[in-house]
N, C-alpha and C. Protein backbone atom coordinates (compact mmCIF):
# COMPACT_ATOMS: atom_id res chain seq x y z
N UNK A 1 -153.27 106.82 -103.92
CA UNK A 1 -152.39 107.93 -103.65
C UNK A 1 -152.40 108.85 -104.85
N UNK A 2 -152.46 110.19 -104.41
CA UNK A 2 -152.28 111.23 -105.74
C UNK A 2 -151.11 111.14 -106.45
N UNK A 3 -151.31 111.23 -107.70
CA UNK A 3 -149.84 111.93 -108.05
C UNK A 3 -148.99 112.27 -108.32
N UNK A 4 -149.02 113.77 -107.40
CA UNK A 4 -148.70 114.83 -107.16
C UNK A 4 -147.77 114.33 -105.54
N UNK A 5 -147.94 113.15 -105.11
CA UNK A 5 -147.23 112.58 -104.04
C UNK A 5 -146.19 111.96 -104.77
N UNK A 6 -146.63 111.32 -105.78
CA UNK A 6 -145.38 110.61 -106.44
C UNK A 6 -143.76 111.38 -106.91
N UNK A 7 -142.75 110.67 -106.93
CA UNK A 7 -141.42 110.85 -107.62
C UNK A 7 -141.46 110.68 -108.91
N UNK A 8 -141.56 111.29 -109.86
CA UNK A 8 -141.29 111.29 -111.29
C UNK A 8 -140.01 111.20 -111.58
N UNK A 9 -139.78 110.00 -112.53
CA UNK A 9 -138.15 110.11 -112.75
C UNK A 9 -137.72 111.60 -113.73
N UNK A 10 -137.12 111.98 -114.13
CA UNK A 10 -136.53 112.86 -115.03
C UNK A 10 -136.05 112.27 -116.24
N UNK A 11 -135.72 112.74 -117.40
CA UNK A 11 -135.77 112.44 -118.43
C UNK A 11 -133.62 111.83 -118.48
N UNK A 12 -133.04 112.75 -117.73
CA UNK A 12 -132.07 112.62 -117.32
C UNK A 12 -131.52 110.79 -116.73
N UNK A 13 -132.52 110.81 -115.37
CA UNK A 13 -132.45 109.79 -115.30
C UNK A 13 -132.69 108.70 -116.01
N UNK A 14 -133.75 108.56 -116.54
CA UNK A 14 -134.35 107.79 -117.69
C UNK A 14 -133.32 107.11 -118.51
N UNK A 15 -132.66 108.11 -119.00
CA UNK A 15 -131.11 107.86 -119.73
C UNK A 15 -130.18 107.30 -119.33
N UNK A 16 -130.05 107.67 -118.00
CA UNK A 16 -129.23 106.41 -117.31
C UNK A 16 -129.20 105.35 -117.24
N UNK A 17 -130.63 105.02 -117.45
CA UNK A 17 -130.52 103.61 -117.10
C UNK A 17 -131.39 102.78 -118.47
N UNK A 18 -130.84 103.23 -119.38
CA UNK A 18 -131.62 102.23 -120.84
C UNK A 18 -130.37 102.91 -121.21
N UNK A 19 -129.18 101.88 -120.94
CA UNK A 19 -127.78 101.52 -121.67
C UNK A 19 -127.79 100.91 -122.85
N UNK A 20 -127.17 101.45 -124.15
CA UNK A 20 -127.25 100.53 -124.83
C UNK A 20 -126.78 99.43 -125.21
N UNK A 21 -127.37 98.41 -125.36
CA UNK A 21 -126.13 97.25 -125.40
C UNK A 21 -124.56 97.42 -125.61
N UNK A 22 -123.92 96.06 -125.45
CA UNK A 22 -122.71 96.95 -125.76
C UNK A 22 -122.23 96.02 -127.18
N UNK A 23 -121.48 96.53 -128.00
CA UNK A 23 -121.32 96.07 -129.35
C UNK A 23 -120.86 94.48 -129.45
N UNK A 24 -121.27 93.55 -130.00
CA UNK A 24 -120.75 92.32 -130.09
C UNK A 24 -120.09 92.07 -131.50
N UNK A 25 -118.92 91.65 -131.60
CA UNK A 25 -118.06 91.51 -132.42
C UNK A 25 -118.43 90.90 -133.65
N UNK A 26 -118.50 90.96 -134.86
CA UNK A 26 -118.93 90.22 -136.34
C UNK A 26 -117.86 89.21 -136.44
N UNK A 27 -116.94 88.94 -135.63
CA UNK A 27 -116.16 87.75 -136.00
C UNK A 27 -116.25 86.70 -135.07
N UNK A 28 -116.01 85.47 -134.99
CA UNK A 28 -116.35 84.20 -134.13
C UNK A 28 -115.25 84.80 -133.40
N UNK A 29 -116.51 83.96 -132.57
CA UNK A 29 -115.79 84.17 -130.51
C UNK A 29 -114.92 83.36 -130.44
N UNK A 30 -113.67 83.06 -130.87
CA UNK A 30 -112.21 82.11 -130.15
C UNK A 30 -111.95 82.79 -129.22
N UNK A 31 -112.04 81.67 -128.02
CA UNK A 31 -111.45 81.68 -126.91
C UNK A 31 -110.63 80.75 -126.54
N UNK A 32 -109.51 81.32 -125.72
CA UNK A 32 -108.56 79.85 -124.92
C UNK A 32 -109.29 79.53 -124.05
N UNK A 33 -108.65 78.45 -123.42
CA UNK A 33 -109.31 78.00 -121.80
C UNK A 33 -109.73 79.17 -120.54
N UNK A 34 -108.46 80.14 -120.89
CA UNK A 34 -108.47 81.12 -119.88
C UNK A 34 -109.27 82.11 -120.37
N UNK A 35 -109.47 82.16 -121.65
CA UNK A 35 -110.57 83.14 -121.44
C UNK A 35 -111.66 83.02 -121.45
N UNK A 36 -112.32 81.76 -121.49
CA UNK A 36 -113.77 81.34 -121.10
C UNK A 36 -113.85 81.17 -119.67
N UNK A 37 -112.95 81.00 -118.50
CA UNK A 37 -112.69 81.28 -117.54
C UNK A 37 -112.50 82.48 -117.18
N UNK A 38 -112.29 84.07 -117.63
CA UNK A 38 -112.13 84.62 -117.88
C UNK A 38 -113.95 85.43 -118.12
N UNK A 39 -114.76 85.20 -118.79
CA UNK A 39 -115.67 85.77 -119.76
C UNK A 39 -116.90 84.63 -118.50
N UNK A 40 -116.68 83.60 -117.75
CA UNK A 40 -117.67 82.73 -116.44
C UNK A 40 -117.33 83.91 -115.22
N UNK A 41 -115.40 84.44 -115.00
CA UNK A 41 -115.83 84.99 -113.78
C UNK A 41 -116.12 86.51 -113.75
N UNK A 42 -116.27 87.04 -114.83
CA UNK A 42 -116.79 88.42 -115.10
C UNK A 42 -118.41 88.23 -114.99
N UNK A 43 -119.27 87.31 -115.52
CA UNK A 43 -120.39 86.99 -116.00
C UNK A 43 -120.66 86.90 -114.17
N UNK A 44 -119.96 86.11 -113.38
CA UNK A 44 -120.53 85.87 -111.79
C UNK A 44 -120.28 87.62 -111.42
N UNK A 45 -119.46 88.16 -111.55
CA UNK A 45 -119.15 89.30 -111.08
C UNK A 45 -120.63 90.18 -111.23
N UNK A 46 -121.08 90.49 -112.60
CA UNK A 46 -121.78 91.43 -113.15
C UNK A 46 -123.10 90.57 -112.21
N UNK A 47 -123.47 89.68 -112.24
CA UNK A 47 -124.67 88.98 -111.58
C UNK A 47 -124.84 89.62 -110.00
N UNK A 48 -123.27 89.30 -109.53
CA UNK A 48 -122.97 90.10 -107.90
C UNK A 48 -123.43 91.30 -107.78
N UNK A 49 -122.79 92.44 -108.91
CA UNK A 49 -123.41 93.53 -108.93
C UNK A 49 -124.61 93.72 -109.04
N UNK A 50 -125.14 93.50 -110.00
CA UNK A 50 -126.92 93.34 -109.79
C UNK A 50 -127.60 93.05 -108.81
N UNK A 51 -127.17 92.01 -108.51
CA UNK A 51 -128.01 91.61 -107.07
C UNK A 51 -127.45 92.70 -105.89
N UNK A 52 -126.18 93.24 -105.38
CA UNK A 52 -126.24 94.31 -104.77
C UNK A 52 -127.24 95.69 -104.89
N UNK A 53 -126.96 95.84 -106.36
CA UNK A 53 -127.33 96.95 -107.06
C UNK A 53 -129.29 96.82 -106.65
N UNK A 54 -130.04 95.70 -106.39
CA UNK A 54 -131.16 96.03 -106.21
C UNK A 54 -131.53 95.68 -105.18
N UNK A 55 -130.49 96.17 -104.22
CA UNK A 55 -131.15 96.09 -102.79
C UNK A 55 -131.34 97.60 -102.65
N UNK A 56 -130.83 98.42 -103.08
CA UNK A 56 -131.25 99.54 -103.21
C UNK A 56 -132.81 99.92 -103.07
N UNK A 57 -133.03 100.96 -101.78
CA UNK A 57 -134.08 101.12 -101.91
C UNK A 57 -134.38 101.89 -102.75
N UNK A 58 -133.88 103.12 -103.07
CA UNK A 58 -134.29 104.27 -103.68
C UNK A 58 -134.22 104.02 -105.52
N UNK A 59 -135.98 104.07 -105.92
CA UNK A 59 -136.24 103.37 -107.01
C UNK A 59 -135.22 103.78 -108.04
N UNK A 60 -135.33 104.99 -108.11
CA UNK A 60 -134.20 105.50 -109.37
C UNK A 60 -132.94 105.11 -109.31
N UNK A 61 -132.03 105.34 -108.17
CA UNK A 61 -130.92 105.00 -107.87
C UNK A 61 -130.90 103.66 -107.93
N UNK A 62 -131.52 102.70 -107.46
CA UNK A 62 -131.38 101.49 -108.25
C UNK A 62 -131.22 101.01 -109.15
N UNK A 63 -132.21 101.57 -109.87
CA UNK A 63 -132.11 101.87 -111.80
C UNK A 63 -130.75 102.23 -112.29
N UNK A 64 -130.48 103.37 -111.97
CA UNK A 64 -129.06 103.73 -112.03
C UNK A 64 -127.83 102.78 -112.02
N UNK A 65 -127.83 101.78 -110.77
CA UNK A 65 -126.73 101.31 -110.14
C UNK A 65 -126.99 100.00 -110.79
N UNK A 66 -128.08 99.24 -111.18
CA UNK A 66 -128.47 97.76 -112.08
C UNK A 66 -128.60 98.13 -113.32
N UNK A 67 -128.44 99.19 -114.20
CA UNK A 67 -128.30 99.51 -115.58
C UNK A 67 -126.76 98.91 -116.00
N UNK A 68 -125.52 99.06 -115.70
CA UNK A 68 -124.76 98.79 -115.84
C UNK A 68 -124.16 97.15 -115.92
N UNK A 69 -124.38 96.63 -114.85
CA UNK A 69 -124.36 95.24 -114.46
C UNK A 69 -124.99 94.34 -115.38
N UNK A 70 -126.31 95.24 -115.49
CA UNK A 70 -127.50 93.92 -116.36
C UNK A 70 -127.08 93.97 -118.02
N UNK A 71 -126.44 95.44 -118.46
CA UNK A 71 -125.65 95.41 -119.78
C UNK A 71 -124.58 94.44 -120.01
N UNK A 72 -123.49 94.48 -118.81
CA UNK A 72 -122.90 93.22 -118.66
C UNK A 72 -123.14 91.75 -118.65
N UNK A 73 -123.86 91.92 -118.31
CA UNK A 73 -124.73 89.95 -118.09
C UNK A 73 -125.24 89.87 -119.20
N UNK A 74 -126.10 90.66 -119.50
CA UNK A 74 -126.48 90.34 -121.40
C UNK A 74 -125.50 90.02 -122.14
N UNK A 75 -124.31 91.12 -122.27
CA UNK A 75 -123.23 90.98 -122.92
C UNK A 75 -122.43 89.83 -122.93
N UNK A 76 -122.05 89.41 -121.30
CA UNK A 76 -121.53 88.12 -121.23
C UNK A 76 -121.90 86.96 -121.59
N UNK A 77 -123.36 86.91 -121.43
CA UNK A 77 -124.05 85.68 -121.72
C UNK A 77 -123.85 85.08 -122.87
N UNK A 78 -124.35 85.91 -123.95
CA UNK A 78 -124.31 86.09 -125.20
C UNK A 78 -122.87 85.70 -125.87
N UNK A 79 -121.13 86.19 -125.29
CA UNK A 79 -120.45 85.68 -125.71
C UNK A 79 -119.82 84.34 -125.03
N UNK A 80 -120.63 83.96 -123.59
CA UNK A 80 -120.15 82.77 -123.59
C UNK A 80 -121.09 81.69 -124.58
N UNK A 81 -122.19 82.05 -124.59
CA UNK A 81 -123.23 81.16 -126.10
C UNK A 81 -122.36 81.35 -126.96
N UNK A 82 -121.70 81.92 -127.54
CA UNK A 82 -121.62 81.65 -128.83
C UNK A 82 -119.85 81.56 -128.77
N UNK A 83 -119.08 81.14 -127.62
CA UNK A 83 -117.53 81.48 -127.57
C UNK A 83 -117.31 79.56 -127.94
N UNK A 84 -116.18 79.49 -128.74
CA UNK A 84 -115.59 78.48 -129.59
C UNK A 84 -114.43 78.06 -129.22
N UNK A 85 -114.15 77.15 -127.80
CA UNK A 85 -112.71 77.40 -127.08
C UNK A 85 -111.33 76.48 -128.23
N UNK A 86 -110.84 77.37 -128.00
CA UNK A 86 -109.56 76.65 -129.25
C UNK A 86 -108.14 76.05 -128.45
N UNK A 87 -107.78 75.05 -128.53
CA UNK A 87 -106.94 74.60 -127.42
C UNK A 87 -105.66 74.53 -128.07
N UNK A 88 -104.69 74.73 -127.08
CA UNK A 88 -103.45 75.22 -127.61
C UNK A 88 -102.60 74.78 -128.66
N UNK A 89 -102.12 75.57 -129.28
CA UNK A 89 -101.57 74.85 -130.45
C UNK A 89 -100.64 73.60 -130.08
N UNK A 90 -100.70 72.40 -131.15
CA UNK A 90 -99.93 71.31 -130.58
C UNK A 90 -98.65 71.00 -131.23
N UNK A 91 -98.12 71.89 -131.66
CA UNK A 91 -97.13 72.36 -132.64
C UNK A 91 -96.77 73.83 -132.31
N UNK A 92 -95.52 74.50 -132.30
CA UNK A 92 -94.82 75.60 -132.41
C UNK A 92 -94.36 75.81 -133.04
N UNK A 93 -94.47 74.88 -134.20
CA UNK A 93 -93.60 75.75 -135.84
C UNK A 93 -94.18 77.09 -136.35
N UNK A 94 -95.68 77.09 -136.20
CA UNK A 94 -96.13 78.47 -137.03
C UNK A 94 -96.70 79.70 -136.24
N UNK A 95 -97.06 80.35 -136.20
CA UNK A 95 -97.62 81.26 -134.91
C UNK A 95 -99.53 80.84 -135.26
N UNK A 96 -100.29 80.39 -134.46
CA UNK A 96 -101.60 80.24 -134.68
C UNK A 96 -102.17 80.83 -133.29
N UNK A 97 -103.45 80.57 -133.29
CA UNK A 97 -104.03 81.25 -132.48
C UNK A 97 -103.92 80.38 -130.62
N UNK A 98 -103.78 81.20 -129.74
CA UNK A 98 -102.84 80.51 -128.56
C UNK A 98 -101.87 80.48 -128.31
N UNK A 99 -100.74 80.97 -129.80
CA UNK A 99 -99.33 81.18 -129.46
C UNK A 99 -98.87 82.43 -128.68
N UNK A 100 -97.80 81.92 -128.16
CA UNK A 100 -96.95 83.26 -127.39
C UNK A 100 -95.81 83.43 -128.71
N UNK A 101 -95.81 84.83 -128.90
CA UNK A 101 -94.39 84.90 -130.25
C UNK A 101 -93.92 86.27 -129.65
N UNK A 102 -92.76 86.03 -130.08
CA UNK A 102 -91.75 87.20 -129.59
C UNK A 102 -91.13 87.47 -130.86
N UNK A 103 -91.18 89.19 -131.15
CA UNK A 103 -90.93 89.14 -132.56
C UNK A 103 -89.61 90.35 -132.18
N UNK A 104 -89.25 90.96 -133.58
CA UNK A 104 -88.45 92.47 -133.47
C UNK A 104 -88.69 93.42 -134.27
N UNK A 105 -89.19 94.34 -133.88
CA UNK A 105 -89.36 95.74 -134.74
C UNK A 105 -88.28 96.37 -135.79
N UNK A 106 -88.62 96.91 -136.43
CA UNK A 106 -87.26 97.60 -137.44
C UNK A 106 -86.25 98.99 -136.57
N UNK A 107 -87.26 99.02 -135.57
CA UNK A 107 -86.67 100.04 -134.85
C UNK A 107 -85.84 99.65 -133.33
N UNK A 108 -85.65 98.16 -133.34
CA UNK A 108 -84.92 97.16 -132.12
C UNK A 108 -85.79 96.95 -131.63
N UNK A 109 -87.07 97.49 -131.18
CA UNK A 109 -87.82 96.84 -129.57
C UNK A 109 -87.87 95.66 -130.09
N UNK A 110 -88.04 94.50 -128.97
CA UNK A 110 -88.90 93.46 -129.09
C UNK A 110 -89.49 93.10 -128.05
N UNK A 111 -90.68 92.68 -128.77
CA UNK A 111 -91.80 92.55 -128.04
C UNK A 111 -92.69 90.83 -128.03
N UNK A 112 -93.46 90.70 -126.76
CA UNK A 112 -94.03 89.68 -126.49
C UNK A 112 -95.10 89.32 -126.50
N UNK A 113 -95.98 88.63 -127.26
CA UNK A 113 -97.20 89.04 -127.14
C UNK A 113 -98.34 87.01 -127.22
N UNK A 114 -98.98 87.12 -126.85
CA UNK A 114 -99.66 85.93 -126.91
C UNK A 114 -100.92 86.38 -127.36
N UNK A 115 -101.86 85.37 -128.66
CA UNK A 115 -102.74 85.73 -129.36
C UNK A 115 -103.74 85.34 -128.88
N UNK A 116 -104.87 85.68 -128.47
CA UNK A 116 -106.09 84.98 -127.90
C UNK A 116 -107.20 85.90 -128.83
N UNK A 117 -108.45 84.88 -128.00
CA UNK A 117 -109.85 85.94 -127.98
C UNK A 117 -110.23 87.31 -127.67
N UNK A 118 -111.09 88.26 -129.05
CA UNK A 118 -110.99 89.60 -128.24
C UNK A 118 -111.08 89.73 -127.00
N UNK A 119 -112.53 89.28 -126.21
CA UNK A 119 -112.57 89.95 -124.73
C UNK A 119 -111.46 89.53 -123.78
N UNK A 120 -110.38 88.53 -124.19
CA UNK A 120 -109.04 88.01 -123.23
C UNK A 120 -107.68 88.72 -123.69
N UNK A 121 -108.19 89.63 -125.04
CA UNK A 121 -107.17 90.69 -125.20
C UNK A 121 -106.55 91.78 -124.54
N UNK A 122 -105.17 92.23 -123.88
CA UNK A 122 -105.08 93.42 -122.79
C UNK A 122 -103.51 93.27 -123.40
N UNK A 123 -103.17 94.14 -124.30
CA UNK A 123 -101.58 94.45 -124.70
C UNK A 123 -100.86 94.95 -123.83
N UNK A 124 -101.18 95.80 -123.01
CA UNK A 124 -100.56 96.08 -121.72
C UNK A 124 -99.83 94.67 -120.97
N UNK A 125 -100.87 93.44 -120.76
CA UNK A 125 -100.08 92.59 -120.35
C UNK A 125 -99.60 91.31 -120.92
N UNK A 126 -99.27 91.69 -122.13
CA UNK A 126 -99.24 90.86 -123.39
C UNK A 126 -100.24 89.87 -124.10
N UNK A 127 -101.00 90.17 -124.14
CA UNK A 127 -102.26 89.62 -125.15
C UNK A 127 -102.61 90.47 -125.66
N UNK A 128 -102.85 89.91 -127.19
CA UNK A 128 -103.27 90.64 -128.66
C UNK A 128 -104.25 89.76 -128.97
N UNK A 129 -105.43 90.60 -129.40
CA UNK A 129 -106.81 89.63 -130.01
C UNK A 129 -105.92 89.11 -131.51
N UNK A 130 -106.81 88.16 -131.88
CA UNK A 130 -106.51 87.44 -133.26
C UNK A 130 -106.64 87.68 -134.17
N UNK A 131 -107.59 89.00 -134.19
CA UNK A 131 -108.17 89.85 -135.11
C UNK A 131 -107.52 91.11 -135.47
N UNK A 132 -106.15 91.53 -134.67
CA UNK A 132 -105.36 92.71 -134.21
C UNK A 132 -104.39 92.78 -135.68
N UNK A 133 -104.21 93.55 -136.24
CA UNK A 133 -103.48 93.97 -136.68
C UNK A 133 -102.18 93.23 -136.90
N UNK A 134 -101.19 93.28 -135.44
CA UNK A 134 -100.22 91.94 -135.18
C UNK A 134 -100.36 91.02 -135.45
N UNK A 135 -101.50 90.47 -134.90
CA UNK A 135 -101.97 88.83 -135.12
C UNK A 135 -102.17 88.81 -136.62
N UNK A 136 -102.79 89.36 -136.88
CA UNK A 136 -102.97 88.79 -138.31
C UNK A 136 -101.74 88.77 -139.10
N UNK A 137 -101.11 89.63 -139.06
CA UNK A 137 -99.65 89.62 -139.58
C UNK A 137 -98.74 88.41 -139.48
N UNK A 138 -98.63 87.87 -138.12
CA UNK A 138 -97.89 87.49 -137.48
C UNK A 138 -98.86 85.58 -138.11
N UNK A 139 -99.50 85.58 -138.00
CA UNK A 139 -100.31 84.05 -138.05
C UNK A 139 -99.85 83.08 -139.01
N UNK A 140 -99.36 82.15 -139.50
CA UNK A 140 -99.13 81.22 -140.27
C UNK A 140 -97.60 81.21 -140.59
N UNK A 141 -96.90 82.20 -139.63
CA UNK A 141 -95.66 82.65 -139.81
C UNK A 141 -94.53 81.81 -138.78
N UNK A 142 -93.32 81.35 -139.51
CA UNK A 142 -92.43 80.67 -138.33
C UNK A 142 -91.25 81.40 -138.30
N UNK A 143 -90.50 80.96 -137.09
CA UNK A 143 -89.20 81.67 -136.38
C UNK A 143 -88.22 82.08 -137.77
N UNK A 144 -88.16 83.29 -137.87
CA UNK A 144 -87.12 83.32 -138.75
C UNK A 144 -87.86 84.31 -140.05
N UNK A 145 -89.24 84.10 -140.00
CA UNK A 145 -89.86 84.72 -141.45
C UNK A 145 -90.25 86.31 -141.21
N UNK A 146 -90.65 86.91 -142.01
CA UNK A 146 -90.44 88.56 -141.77
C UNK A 146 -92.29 88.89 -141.90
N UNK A 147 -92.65 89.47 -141.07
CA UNK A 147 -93.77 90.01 -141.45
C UNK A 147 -94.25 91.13 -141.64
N UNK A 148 -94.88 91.95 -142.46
CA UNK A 148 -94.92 93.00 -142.65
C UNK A 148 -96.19 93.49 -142.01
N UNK A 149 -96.11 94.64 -141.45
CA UNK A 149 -97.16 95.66 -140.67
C UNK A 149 -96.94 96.69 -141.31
N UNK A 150 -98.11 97.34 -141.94
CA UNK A 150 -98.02 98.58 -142.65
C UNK A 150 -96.44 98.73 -143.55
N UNK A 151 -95.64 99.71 -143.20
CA UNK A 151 -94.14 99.99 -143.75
C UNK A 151 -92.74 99.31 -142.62
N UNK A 152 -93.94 98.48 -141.09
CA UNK A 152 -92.80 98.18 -140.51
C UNK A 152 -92.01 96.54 -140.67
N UNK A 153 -91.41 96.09 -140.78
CA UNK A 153 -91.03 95.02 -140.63
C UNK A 153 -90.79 94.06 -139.47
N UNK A 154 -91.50 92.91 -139.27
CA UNK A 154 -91.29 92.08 -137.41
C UNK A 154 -91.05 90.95 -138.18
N UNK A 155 -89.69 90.65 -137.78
CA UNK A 155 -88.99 89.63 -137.68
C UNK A 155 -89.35 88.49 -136.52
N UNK A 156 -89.96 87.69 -136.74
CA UNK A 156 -90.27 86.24 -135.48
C UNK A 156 -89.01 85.38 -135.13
N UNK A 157 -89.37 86.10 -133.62
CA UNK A 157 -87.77 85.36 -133.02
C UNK A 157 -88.18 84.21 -132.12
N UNK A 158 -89.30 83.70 -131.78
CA UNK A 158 -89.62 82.67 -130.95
C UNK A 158 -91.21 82.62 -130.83
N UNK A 159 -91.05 81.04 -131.10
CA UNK A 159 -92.82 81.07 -130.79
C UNK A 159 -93.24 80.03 -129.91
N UNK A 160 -93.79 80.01 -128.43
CA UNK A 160 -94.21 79.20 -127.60
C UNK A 160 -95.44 79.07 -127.63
């Protein structure tokens, strides 16, 4: 076949689909239980997509639609290899990694937060990575001790 019959991708497209990895963290992968459960059903998910994604007939658009997915599966793979599950603390005297702590701001809020692994981190629904700012503050600390964040002060009012 000539060609001059053929579809040439565009340079545009091209770009679409050579994603670049996506950044993996310089600090060890701690995970709880739930988030290696967590980091297995994302990893089945992104696989689902792919395999949808190349039933696609149309070559480019395939490309397109399995660029994304297959960044994921790399990504996942990679932190379930190297994820370090840490099981819950067996003690609640200090805040460590797995705790739920409920602290108080200098300004009244208080807030709830449970410390896990980055990718099982979502503050919105109370999880803070271990690596966060909070967490680190907050870690080796028991009910009653003051921790300092920048100029604010969090008082630890409970740690499950």
């Amino acid at each position: 076949m000539s060609v001059a019959f053929t579809k040439e991708e565009s340079a545009e497209t091209a770009s679409e689909t050579l994603l670049p990895d996506r950044p993996i963290s310089q600090h060890p992968n701690l995970v709880t239980e739930t988030g290696l459960a967590l980091l297995e059903t994302q990893l089945a998910e992104a696989r689902q997509a792919f395999a949808e994604a190349n039933t696609i007939e149309e070559v480019n658009e395939r490309r397109r639609q399995t660029a994304g997915p297959l960044r994921d599966a790399r990504y996942l793979t990679e932190r379930l290899r190297t994820a370090d599950v840490i099981q819950a603390p067996a003690s609640n005297d200090v805040v460590a990694f797995g705790s739920t702590v409920r602290f108080s701001r200098d300004d009244g809020r208080v807030q709830t937060y449970r410390i896990v692994g980055e990718d099982e981190a979502d503050p919105k629904t109370g999880s803070v990575s271990y690596v966060s700012p909070v967490a680190v503050a907050l870690t080796g600390k028991a009910v009653g001790d003051v921790a300092m964040l920048g100029d604010q002060e969090l008082e630890i009012i409970a740690i499950d």
